[in-house]
PDB file of N, CA and C in Angstrom:
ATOM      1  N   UNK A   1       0.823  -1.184   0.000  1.00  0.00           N
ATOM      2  CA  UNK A   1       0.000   0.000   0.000  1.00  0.00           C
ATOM      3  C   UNK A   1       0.871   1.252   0.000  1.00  0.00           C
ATOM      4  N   UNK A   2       2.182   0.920   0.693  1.00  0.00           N
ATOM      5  CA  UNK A   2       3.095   2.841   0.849  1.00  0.00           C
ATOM      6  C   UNK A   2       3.461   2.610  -0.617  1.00  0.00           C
ATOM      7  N   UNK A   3       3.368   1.632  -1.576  1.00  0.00           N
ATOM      8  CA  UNK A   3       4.135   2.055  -2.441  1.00  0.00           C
ATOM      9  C   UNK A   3       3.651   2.584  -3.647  1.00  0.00           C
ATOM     10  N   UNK A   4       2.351   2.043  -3.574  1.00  0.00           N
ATOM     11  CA  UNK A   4       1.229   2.640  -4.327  1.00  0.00           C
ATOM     12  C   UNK A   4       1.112   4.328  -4.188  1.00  0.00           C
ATOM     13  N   UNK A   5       0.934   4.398  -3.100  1.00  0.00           N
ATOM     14  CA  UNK A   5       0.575   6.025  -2.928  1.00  0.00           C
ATOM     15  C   UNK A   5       1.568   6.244  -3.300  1.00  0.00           C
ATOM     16  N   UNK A   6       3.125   6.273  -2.746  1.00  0.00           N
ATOM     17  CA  UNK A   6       4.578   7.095  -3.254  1.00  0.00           C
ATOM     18  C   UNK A   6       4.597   6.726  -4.561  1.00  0.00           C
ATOM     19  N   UNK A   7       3.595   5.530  -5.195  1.00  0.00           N
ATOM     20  CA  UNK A   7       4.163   5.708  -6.645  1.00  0.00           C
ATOM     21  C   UNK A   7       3.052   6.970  -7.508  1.00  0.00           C
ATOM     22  N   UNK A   8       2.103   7.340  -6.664  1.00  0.00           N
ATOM     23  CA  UNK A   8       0.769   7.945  -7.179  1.00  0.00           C
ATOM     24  C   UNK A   8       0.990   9.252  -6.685  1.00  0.00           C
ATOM     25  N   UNK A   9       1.673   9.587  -5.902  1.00  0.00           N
ATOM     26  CA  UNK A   9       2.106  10.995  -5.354  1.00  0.00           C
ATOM     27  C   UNK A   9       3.328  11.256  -4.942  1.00  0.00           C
ATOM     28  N   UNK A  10       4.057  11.445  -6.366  1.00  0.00           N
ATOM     29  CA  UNK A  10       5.473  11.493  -5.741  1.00  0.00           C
ATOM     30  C   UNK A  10       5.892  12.687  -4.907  1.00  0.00           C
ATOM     31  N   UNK A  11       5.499  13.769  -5.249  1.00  0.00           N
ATOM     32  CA  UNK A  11       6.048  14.856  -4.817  1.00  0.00           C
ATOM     33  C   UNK A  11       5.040  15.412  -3.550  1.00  0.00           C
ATOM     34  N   UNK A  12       4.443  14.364  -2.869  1.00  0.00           N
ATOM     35  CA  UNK A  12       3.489  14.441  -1.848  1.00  0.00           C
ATOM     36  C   UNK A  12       4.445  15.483  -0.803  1.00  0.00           C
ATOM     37  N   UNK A  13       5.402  15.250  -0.437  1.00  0.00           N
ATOM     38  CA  UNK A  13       6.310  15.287   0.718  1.00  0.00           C
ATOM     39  C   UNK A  13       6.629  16.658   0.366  1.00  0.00           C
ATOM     40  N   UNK A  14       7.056  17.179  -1.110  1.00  0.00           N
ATOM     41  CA  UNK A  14       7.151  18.628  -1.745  1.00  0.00           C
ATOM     42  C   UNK A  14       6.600  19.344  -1.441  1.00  0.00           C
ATOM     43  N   UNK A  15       5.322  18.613  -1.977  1.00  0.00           N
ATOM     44  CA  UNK A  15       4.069  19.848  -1.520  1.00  0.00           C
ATOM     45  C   UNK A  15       3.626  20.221  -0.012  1.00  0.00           C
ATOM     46  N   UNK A  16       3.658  19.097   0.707  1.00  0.00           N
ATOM     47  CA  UNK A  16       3.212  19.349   1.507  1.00  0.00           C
ATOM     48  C   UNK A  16       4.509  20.408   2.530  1.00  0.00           C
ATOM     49  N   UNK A  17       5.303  20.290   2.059  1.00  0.00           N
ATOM     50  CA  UNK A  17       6.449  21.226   2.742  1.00  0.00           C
ATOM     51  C   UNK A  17       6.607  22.589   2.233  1.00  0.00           C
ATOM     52  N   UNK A  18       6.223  22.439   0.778  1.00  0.00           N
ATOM     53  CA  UNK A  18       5.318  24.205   0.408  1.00  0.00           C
ATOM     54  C   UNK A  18       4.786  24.728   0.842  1.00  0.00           C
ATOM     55  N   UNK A  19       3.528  23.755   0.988  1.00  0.00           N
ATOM     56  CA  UNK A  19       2.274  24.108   2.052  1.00  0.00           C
ATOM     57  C   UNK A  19       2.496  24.950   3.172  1.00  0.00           C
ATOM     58  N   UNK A  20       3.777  23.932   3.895  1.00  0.00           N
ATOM     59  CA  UNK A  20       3.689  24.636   5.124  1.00  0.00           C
ATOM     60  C   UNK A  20       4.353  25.619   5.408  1.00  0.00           C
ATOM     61  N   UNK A  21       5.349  26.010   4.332  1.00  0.00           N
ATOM     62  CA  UNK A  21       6.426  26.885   4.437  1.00  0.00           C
ATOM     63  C   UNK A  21       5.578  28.389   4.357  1.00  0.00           C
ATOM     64  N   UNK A  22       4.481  28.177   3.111  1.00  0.00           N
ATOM     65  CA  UNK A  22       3.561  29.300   3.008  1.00  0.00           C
ATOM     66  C   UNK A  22       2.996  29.669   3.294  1.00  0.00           C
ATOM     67  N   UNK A  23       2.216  28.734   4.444  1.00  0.00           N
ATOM     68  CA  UNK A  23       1.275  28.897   5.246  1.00  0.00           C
ATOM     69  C   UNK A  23       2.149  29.779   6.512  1.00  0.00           C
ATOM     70  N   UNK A  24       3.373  29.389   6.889  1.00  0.00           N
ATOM     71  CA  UNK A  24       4.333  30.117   7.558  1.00  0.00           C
ATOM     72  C   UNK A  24       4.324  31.514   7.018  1.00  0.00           C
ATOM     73  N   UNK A  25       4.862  31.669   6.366  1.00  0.00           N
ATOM     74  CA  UNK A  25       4.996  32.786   5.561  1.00  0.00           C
ATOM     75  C   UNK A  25       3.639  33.764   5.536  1.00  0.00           C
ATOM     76  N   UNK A  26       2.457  33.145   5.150  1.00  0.00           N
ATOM     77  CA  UNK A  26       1.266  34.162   5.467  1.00  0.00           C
ATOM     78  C   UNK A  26       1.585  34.361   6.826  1.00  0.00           C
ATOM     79  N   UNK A  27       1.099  33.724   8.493  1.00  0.00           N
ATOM     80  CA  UNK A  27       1.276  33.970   9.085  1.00  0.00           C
ATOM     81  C   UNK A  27       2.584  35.291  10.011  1.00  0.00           C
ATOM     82  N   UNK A  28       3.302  35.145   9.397  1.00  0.00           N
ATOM     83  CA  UNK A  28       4.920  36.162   9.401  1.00  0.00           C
ATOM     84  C   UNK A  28       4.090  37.089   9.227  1.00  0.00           C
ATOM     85  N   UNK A  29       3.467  37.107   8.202  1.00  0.00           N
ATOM     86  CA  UNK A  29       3.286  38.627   7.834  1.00  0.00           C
ATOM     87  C   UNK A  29       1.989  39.179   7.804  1.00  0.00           C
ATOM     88  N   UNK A  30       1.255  38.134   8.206  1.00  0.00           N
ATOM     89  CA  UNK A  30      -0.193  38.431   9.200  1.00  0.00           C
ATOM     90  C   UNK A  30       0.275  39.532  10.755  1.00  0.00           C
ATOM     91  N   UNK A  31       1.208  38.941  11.477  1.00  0.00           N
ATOM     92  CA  UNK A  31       1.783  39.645  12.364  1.00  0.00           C
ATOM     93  C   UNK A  31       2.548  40.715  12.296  1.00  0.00           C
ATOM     94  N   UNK A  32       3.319  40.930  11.103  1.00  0.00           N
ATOM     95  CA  UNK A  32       4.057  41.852  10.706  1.00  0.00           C
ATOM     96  C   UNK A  32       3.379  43.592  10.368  1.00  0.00           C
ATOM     97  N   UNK A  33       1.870  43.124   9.589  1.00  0.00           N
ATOM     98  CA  UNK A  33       0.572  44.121   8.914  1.00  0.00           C
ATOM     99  C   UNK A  33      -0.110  44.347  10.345  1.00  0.00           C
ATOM    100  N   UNK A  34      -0.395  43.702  11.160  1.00  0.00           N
ATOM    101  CA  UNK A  34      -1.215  44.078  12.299  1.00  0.00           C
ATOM    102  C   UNK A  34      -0.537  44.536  13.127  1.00  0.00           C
ATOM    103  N   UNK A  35       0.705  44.444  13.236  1.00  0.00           N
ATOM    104  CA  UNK A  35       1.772  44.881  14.246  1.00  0.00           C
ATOM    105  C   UNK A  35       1.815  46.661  13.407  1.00  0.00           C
ATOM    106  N   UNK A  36       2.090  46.606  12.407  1.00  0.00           N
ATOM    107  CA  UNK A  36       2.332  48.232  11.978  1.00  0.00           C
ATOM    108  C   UNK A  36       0.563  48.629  11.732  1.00  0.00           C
ATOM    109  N   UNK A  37      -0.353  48.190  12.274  1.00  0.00           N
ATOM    110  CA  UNK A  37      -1.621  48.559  12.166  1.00  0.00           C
ATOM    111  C   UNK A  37      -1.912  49.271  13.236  1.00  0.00           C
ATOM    112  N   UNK A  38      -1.129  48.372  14.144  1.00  0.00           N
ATOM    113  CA  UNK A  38      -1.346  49.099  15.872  1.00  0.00           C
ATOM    114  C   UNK A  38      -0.402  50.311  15.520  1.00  0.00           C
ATOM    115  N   UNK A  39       0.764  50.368  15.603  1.00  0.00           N
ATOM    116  CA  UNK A  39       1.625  51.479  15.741  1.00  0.00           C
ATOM    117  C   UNK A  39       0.809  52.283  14.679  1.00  0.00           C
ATOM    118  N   UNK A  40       0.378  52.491  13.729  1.00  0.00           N
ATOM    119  CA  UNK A  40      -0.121  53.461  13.068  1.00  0.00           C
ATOM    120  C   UNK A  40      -1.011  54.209  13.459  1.00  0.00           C
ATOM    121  N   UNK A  41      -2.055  53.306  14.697  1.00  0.00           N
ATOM    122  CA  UNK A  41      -3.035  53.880  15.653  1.00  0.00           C
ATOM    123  C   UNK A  41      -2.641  54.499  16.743  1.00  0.00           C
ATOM    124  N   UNK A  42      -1.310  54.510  17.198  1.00  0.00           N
ATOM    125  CA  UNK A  42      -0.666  54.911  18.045  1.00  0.00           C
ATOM    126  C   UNK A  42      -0.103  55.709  17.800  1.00  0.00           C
ATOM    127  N   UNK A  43       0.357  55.955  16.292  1.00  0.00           N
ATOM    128  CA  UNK A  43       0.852  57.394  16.045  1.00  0.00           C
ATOM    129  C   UNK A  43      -0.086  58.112  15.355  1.00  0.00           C
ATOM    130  N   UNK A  44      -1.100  57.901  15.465  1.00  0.00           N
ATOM    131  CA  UNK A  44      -2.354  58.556  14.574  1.00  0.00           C
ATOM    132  C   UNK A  44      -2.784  59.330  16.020  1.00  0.00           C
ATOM    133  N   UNK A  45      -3.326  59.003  16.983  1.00  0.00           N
ATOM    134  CA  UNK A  45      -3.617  59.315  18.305  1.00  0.00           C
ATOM    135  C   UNK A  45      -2.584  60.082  18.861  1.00  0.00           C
ATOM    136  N   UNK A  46      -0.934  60.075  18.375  1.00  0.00           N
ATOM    137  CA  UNK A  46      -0.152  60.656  18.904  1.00  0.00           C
ATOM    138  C   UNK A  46      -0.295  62.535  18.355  1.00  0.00           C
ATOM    139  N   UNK A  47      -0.305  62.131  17.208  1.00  0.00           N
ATOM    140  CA  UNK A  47      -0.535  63.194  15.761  1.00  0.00           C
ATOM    141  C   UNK A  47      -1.564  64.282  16.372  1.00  0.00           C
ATOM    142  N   UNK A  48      -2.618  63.430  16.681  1.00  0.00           N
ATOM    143  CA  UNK A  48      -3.793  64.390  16.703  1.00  0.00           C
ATOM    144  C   UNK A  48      -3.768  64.742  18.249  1.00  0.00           C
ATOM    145  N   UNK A  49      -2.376  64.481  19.262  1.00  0.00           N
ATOM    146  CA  UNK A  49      -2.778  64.568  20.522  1.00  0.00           C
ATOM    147  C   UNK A  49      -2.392  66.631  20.282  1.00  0.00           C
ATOM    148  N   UNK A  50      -1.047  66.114  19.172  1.00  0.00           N
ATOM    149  CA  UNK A  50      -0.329  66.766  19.215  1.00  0.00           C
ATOM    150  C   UNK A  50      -0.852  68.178  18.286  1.00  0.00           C
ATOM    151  N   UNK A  51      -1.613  67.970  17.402  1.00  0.00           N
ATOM    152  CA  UNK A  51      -2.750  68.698  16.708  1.00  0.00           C
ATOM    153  C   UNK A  51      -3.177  69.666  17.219  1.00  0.00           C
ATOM    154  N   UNK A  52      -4.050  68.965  18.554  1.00  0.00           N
ATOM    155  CA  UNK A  52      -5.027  69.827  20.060  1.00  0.00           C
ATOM    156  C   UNK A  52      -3.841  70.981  19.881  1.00  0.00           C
ATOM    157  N   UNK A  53      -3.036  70.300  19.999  1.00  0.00           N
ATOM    158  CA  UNK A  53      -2.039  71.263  21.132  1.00  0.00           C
ATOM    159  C   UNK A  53      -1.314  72.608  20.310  1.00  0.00           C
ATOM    160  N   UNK A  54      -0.934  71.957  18.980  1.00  0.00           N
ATOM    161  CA  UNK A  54      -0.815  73.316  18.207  1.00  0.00           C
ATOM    162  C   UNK A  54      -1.745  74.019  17.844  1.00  0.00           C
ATOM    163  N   UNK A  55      -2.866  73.696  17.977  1.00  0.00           N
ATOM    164  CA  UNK A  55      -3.768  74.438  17.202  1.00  0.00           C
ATOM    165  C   UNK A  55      -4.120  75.425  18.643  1.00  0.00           C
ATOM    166  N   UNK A  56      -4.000  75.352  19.981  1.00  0.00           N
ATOM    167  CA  UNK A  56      -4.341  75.838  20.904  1.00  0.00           C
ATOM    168  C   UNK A  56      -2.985  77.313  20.972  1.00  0.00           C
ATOM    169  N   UNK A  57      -1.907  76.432  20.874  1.00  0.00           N
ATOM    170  CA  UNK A  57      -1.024  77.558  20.336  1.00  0.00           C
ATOM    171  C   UNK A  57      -1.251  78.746  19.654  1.00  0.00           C
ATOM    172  N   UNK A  58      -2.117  78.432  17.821  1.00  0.00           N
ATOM    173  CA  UNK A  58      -1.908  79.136  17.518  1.00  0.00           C
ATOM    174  C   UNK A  58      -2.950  80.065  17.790  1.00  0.00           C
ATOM    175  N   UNK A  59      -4.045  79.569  18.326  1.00  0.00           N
ATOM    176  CA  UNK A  59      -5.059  80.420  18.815  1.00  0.00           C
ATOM    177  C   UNK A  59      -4.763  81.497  19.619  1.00  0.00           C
ATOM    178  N   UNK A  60      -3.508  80.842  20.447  1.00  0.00           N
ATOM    179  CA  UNK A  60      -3.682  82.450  21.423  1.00  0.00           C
ATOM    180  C   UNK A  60      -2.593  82.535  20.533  1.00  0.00           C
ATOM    181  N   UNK A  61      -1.958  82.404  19.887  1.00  0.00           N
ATOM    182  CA  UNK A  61      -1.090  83.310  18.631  1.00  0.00           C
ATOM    183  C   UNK A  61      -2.008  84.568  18.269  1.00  0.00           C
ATOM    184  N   UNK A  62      -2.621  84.038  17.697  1.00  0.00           N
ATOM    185  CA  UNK A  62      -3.559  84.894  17.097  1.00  0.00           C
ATOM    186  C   UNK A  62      -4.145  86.154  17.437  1.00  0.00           C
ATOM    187  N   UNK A  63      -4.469  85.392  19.456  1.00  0.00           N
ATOM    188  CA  UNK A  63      -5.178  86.467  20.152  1.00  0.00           C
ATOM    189  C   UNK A  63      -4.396  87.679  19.962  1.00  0.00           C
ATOM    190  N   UNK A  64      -3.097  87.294  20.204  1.00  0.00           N
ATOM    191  CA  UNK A  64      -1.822  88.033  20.688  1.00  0.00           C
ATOM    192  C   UNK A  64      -1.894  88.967  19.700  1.00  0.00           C
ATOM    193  N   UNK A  65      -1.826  88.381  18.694  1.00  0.00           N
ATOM    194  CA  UNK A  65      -1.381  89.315  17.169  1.00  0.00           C
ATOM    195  C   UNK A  65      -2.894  89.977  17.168  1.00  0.00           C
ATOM    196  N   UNK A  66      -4.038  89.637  16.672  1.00  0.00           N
ATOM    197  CA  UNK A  66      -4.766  90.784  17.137  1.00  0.00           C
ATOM    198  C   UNK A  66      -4.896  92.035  17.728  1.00  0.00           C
ATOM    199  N   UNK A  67      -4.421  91.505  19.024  1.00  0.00           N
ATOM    200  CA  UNK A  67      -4.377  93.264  20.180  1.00  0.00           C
ATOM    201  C   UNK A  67      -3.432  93.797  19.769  1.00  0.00           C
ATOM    202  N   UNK A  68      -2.391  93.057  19.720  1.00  0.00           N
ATOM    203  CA  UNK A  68      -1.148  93.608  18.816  1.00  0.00           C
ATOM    204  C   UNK A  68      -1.798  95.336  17.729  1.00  0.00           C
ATOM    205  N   UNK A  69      -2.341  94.267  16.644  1.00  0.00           N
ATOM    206  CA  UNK A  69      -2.349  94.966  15.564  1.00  0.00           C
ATOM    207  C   UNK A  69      -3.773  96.172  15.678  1.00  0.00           C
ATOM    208  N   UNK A  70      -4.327  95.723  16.776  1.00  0.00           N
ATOM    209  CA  UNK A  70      -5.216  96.842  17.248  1.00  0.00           C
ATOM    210  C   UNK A  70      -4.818  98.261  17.907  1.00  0.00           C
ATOM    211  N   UNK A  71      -3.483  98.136  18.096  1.00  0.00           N
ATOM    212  CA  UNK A  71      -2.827  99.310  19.017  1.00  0.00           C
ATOM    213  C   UNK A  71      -2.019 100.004  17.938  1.00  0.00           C
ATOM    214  N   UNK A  72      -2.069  99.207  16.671  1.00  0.00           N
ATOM    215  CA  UNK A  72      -1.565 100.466  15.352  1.00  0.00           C
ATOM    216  C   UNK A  72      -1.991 101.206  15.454  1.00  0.00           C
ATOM    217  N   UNK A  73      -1.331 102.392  14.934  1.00  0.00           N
ATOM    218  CA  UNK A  73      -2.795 103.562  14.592  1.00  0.00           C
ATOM    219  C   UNK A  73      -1.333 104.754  13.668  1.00  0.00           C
ATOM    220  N   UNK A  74      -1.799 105.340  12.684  1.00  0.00           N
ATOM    221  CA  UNK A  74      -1.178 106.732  12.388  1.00  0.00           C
ATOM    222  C   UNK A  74      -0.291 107.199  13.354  1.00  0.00           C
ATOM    223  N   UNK A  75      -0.679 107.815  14.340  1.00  0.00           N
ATOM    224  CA  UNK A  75       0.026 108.089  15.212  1.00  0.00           C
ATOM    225  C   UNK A  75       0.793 107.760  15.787  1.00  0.00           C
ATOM    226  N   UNK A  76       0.825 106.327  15.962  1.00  0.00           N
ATOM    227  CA  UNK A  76       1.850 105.673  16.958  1.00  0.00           C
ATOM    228  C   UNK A  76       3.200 105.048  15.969  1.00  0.00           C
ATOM    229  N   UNK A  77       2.630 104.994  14.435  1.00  0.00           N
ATOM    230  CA  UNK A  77       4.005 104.484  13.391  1.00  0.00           C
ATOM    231  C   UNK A  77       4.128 106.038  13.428  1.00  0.00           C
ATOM    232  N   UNK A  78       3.783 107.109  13.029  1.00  0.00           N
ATOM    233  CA  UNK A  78       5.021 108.265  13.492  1.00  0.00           C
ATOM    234  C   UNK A  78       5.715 108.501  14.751  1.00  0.00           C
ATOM    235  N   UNK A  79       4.836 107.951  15.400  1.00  0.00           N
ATOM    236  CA  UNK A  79       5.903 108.133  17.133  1.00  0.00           C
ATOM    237  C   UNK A  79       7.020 106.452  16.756  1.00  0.00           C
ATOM    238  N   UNK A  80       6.871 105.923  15.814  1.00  0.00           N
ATOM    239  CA  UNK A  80       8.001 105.092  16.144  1.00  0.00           C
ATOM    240  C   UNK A  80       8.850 105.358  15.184  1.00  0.00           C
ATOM    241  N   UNK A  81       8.692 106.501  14.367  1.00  0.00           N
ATOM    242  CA  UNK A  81       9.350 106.956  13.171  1.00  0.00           C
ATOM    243  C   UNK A  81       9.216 106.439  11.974  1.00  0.00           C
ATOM    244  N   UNK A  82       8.002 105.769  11.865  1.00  0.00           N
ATOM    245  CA  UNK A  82       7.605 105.074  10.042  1.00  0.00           C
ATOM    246  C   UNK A  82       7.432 106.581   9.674  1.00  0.00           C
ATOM    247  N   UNK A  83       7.300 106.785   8.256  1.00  0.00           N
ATOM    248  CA  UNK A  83       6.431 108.312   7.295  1.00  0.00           C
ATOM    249  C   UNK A  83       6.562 107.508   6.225  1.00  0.00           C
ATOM    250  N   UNK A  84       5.447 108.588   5.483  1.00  0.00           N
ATOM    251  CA  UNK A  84       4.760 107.836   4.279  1.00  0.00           C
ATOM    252  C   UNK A  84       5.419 108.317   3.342  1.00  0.00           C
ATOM    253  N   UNK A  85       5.052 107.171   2.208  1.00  0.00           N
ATOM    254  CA  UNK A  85       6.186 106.792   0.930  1.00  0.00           C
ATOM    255  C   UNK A  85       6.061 108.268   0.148  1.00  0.00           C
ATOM    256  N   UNK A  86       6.921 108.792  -0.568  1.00  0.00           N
ATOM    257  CA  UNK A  86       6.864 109.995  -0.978  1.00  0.00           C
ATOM    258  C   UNK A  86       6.330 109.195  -2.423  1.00  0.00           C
ATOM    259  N   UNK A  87       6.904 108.659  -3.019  1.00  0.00           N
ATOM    260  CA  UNK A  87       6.063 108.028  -4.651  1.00  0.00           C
ATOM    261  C   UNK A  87       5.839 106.390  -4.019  1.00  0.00           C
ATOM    262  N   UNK A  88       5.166 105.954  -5.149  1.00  0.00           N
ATOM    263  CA  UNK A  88       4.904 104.351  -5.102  1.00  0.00           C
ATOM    264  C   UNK A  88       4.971 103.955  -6.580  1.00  0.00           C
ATOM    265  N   UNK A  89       5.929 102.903  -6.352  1.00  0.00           N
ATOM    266  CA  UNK A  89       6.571 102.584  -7.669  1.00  0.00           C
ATOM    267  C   UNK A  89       5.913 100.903  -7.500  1.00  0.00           C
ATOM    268  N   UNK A  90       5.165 100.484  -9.033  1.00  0.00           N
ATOM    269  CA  UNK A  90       4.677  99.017  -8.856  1.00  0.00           C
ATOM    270  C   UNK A  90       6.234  98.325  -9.674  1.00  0.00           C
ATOM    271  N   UNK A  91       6.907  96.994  -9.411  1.00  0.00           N
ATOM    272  CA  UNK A  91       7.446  96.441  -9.995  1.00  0.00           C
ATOM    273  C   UNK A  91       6.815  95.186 -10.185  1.00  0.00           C
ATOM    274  N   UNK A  92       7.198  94.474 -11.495  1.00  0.00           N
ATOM    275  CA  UNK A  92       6.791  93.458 -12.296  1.00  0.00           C
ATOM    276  C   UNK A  92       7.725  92.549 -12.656  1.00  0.00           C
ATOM    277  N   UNK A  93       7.708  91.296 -12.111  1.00  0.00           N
ATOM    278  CA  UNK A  93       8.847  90.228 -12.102  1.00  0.00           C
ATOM    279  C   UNK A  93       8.449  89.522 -14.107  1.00  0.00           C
ATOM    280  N   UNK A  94       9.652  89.578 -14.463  1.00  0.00           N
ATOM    281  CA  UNK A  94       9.623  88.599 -15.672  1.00  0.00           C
ATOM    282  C   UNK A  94      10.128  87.785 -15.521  1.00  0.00           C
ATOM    283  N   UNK A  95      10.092  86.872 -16.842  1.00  0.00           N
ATOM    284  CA  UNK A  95      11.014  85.666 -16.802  1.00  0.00           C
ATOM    285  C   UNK A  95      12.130  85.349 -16.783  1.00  0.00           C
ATOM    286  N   UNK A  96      12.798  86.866 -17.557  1.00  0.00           N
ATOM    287  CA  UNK A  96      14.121  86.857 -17.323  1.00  0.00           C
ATOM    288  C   UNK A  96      14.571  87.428 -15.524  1.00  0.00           C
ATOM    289  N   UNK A  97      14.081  88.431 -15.584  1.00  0.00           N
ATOM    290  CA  UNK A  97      14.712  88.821 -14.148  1.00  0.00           C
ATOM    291  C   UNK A  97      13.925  87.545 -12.990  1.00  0.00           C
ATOM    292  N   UNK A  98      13.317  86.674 -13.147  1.00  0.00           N
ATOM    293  CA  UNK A  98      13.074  85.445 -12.291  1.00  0.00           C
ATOM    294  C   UNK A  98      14.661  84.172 -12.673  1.00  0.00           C
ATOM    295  N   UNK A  99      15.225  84.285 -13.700  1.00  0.00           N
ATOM    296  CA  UNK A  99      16.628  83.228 -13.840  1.00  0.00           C
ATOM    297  C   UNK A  99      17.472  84.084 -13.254  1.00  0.00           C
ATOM    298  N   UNK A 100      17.529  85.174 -12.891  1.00  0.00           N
ATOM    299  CA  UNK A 100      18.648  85.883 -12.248  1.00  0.00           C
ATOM    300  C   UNK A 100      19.177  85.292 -11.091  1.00  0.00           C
ATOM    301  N   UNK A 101      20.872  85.458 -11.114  1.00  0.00           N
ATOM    302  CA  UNK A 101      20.769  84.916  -9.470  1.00  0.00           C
ATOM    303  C   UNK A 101      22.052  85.130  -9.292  1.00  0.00           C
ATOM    304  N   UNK A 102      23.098  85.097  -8.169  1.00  0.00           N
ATOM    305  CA  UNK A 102      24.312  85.574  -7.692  1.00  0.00           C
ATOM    306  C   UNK A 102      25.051  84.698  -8.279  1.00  0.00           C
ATOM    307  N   UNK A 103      24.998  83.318  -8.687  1.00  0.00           N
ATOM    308  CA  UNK A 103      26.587  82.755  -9.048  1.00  0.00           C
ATOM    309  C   UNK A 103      26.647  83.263 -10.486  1.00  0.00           C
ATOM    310  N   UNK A 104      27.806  83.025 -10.283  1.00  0.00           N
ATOM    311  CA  UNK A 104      28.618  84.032 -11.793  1.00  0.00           C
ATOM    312  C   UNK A 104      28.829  82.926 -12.776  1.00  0.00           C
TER     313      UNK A 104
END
């Protein structure tokens, strides 16, 4: 009877060591995809902890620069010595003066 089958399935022992090698192999990297699934949730949660936190920043940025720019006035850029432009000249970038540049 073993010789029947080994003569009817030779490469039984092949396959079945494919089998398992691949079946290995999915597994590897079943763990490998869920392992960087977690850390991705962990730095996704990190991201957005960190999000809150700039965005709270720039809010009172903002406040800041507001009052700031509320205490301009005429008066106070001449008390810091700004004065106004005697002409106003518009300039216009081309294509050539955009390749311009310091190395020689």
């Amino acid at each position: 009877m073993y010789t029947i089958a080994r003569t009817h399935t030779p490469y039984l022992t092949r396959a079945m060591a494919l089998l398992a090698g691949t079946l290995t192999l999915f597994v590897f990297l079943y763990g490998i995809f869920l392992l960087e699934a977690v850390g991705n949730t962990a730095r996704r949660a990190s991201a957005e902890r960190e999000v809150r936190s700039l965005t709270s920043k720039v809010s009172q940025l903002e406040q800041t620069y507001l009052s700031l720019t509320r205490e301009l006035t005429l008066e106070r850029a001449h008390s810091l010595g700004f004065v106004a432009p005697a002409e106003v000249t518009t300039v216009f970038a081309t294509a050539q003066s955009r390749s311009l540049t310091l190395n020689h």
